[in-house]
Protein backbone atom coordinates (compact mmCIF):
# COMPACT_ATOMS: atom_id res chain seq x y z
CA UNK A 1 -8.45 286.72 53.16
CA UNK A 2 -7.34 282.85 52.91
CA UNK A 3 -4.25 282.32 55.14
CA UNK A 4 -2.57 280.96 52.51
CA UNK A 5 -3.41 283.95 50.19
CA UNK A 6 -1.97 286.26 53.06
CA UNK A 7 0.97 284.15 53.40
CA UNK A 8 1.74 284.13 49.52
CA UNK A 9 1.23 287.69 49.02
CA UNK A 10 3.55 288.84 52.01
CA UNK A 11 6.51 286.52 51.05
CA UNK A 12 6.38 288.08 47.26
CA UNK A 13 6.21 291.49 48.95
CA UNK A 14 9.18 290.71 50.81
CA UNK A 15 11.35 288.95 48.10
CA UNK A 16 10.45 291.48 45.73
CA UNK A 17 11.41 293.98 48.29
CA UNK A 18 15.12 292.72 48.19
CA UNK A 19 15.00 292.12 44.45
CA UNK A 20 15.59 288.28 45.20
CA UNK A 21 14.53 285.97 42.61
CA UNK A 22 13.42 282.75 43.25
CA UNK A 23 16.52 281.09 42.59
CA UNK A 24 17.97 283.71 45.29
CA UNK A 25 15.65 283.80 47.86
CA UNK A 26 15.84 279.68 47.33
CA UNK A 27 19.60 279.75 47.83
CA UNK A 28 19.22 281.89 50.66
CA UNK A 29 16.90 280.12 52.55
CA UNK A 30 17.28 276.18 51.37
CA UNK A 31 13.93 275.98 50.35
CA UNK A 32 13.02 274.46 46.57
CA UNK A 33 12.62 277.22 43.95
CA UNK A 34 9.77 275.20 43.28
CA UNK A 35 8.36 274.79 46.84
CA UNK A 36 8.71 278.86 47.10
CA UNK A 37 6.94 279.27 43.87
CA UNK A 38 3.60 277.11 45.30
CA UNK A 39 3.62 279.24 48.38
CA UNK A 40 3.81 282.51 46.78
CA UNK A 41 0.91 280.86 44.34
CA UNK A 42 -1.15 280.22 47.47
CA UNK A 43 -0.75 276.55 46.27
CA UNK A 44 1.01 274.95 49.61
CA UNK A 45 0.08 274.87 53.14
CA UNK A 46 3.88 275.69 54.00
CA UNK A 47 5.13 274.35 57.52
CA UNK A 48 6.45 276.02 60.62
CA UNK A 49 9.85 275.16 59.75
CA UNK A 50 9.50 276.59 55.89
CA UNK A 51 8.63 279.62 56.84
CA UNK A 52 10.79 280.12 59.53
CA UNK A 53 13.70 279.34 56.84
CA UNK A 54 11.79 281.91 54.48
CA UNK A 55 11.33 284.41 57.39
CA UNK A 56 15.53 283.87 58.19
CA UNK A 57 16.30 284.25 54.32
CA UNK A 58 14.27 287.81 54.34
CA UNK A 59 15.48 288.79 57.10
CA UNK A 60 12.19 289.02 59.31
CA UNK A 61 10.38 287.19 61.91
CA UNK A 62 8.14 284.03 61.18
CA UNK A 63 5.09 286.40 62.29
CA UNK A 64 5.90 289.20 59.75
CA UNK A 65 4.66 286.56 57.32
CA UNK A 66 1.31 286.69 58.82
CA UNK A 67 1.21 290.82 58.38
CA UNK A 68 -1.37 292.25 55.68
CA UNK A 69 0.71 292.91 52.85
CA UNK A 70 2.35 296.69 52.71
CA UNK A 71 0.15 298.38 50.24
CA UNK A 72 -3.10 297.19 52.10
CA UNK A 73 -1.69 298.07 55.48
CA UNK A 74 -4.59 300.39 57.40
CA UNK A 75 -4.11 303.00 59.61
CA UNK A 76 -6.56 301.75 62.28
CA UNK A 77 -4.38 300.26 65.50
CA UNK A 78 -7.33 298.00 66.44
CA UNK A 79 -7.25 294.54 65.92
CA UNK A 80 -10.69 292.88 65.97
CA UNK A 81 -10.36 289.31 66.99
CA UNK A 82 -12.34 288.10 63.85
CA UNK A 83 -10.13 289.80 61.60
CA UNK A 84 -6.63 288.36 63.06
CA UNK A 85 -4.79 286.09 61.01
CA UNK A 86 -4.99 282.52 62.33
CA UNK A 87 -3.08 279.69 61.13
CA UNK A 88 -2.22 275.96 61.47
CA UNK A 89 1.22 274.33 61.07
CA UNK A 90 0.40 271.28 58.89
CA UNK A 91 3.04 269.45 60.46
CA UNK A 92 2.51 269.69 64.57
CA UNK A 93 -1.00 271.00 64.31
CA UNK A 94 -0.04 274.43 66.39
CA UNK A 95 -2.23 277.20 66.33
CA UNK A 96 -1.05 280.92 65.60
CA UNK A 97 -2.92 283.51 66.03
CA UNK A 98 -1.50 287.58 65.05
CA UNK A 99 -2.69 289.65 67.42
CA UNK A 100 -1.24 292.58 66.52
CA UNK A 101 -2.97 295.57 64.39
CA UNK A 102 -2.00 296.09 61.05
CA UNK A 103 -0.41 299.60 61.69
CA UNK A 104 3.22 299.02 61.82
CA UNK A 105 5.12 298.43 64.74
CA UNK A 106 8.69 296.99 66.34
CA UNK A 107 6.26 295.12 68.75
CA UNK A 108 4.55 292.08 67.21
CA UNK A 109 1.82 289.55 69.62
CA UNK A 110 1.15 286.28 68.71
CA UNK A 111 -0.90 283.61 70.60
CA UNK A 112 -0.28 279.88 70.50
CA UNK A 113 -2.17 276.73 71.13
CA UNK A 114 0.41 273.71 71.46
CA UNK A 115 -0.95 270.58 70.92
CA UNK A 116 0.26 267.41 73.41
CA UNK A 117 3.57 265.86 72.57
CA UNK A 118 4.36 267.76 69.45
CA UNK A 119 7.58 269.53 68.81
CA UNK A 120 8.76 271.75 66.23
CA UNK A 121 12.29 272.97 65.25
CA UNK A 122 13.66 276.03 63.54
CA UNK A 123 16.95 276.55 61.96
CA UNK A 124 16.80 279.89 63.22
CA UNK A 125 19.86 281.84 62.17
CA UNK A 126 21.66 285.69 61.87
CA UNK A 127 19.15 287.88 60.22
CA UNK A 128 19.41 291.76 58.59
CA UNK A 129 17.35 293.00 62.01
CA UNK A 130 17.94 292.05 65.55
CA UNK A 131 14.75 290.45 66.96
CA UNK A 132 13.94 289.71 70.79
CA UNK A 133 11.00 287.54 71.56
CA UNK A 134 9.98 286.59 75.19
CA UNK A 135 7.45 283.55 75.60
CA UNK A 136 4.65 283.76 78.46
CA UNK A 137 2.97 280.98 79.08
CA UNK A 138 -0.36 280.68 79.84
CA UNK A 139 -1.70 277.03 79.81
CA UNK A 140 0.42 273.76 80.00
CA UNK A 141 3.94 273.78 80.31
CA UNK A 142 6.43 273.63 77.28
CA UNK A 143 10.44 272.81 76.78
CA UNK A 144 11.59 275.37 75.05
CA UNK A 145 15.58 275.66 73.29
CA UNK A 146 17.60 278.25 71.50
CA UNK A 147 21.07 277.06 70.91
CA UNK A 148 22.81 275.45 73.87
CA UNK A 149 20.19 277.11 76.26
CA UNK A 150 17.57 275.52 77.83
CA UNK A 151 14.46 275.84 79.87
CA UNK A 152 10.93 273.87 80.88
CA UNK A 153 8.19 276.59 81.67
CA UNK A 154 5.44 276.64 83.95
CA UNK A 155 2.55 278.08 83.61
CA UNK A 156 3.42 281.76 84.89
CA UNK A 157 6.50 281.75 83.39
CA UNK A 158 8.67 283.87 81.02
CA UNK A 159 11.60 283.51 78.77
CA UNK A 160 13.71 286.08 76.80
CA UNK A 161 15.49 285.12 73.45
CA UNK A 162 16.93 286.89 70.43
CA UNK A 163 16.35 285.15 67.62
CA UNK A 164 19.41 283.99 66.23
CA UNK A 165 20.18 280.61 67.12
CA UNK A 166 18.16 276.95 66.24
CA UNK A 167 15.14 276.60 68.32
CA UNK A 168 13.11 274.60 69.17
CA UNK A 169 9.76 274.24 71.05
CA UNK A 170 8.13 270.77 72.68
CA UNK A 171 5.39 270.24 74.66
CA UNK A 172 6.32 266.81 76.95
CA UNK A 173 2.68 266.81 78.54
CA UNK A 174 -0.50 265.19 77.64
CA UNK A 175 -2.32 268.48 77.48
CA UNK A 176 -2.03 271.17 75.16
CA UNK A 177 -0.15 274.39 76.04
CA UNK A 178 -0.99 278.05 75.47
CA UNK A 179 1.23 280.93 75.30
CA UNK A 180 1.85 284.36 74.13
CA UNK A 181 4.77 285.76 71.89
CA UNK A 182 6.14 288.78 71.87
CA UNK A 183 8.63 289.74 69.20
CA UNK A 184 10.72 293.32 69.08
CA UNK A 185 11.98 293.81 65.83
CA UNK A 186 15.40 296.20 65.93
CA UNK A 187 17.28 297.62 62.72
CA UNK A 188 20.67 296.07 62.04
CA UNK A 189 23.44 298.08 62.41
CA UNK A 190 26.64 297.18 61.95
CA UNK A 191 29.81 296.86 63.95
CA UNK A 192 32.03 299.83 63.02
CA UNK A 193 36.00 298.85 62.73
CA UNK A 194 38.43 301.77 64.42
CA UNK A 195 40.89 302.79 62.02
């Protein structure tokens, strides 16, 4: 299945999931009703940074966007390289790849490939679930931010975040940089008031 096509059918499985309309889920997440309309058409090559505010607005991670749709979901918990979804920001050039198996999980994997000097930014905010992501990299070395924190990795190294503060990721070198993801998706639950 086109990336696109994947990408379209999983955000109108989500919105339609909240009963959001497209006026909603464009309130919600600051992108055009219009622009959200060509996605879920399979008519735009969305960016990083749109579907991270579409991801926020549904109240998943970016890489749940990348998942099979629910009714097409298999039971098998391999995932064969060749059938991974694999897709290219239009604005930076970075490479995802889903790594995970269809079956569902709280654990998602995703490998990157970080082009040279690029950055991208994500208005990352408070979602419906609680989701943890820790960054190993693998290749290069990358600056990496989420909200007043900050850190340079190594190759080797390792960073924990929950993702619910504006991130961003930038690779300073001349070479590209590879890493894994690793995203643990909790319920929310809320704070309970004493009486």
């Amino acid at each position: 299945m086109d990336i696109n096509t994947l990408i379209a059918r999983r955000v109108r499985e989500l919105r339609d999931y909240h009963g959001l309309s497209l006026e909603a889920l464009a309130e919600r997440s600051g992108v055009s009703r219009s622009n959200i309309s060509l996605i879920e058409r399979g008519q735009s090559s969305p960016t990083a940074a749109v579907l991270d505010k579409l991801a926020t607005a549904l109240g998943v991670a970016l890489a749940s966007l990348f998942e099979a749709p629910a009714a097409a979901v298999a039971s098998s918990p391999l995932a064969r390289a060749a059938e991974q979804a694999v897709w290219t920001d239009p604005a930076s050039g970075y490479v995802r790849r889903a790594l995970s198996p269809a079956l569902p999980s709280p654990i998602q994997l995703v490998e990157v490939h970080f082009p040279a000097g690029q950055r991208v930014a994500y208005e990352t905010g408070a979602r419906d679930a609680e989701i943890h992501q820790q960054i190993w990299l693998i290749e290069g070395a990358m600056e990496i931010s989420a909200g007043d924190q900050h850190w340079r990795l190594e190759v080797g190294d390792c960073v924990a975040m929950r993702l619910d503060a504006p991130t961003v990721f930038h690779n300073p070198t001349r070479k590209p940089a590879r890493y894994l993801v690793a995203l643990s998706t909790l319920p929310f639950t809320p704070v309970r008031r004493s009486a």
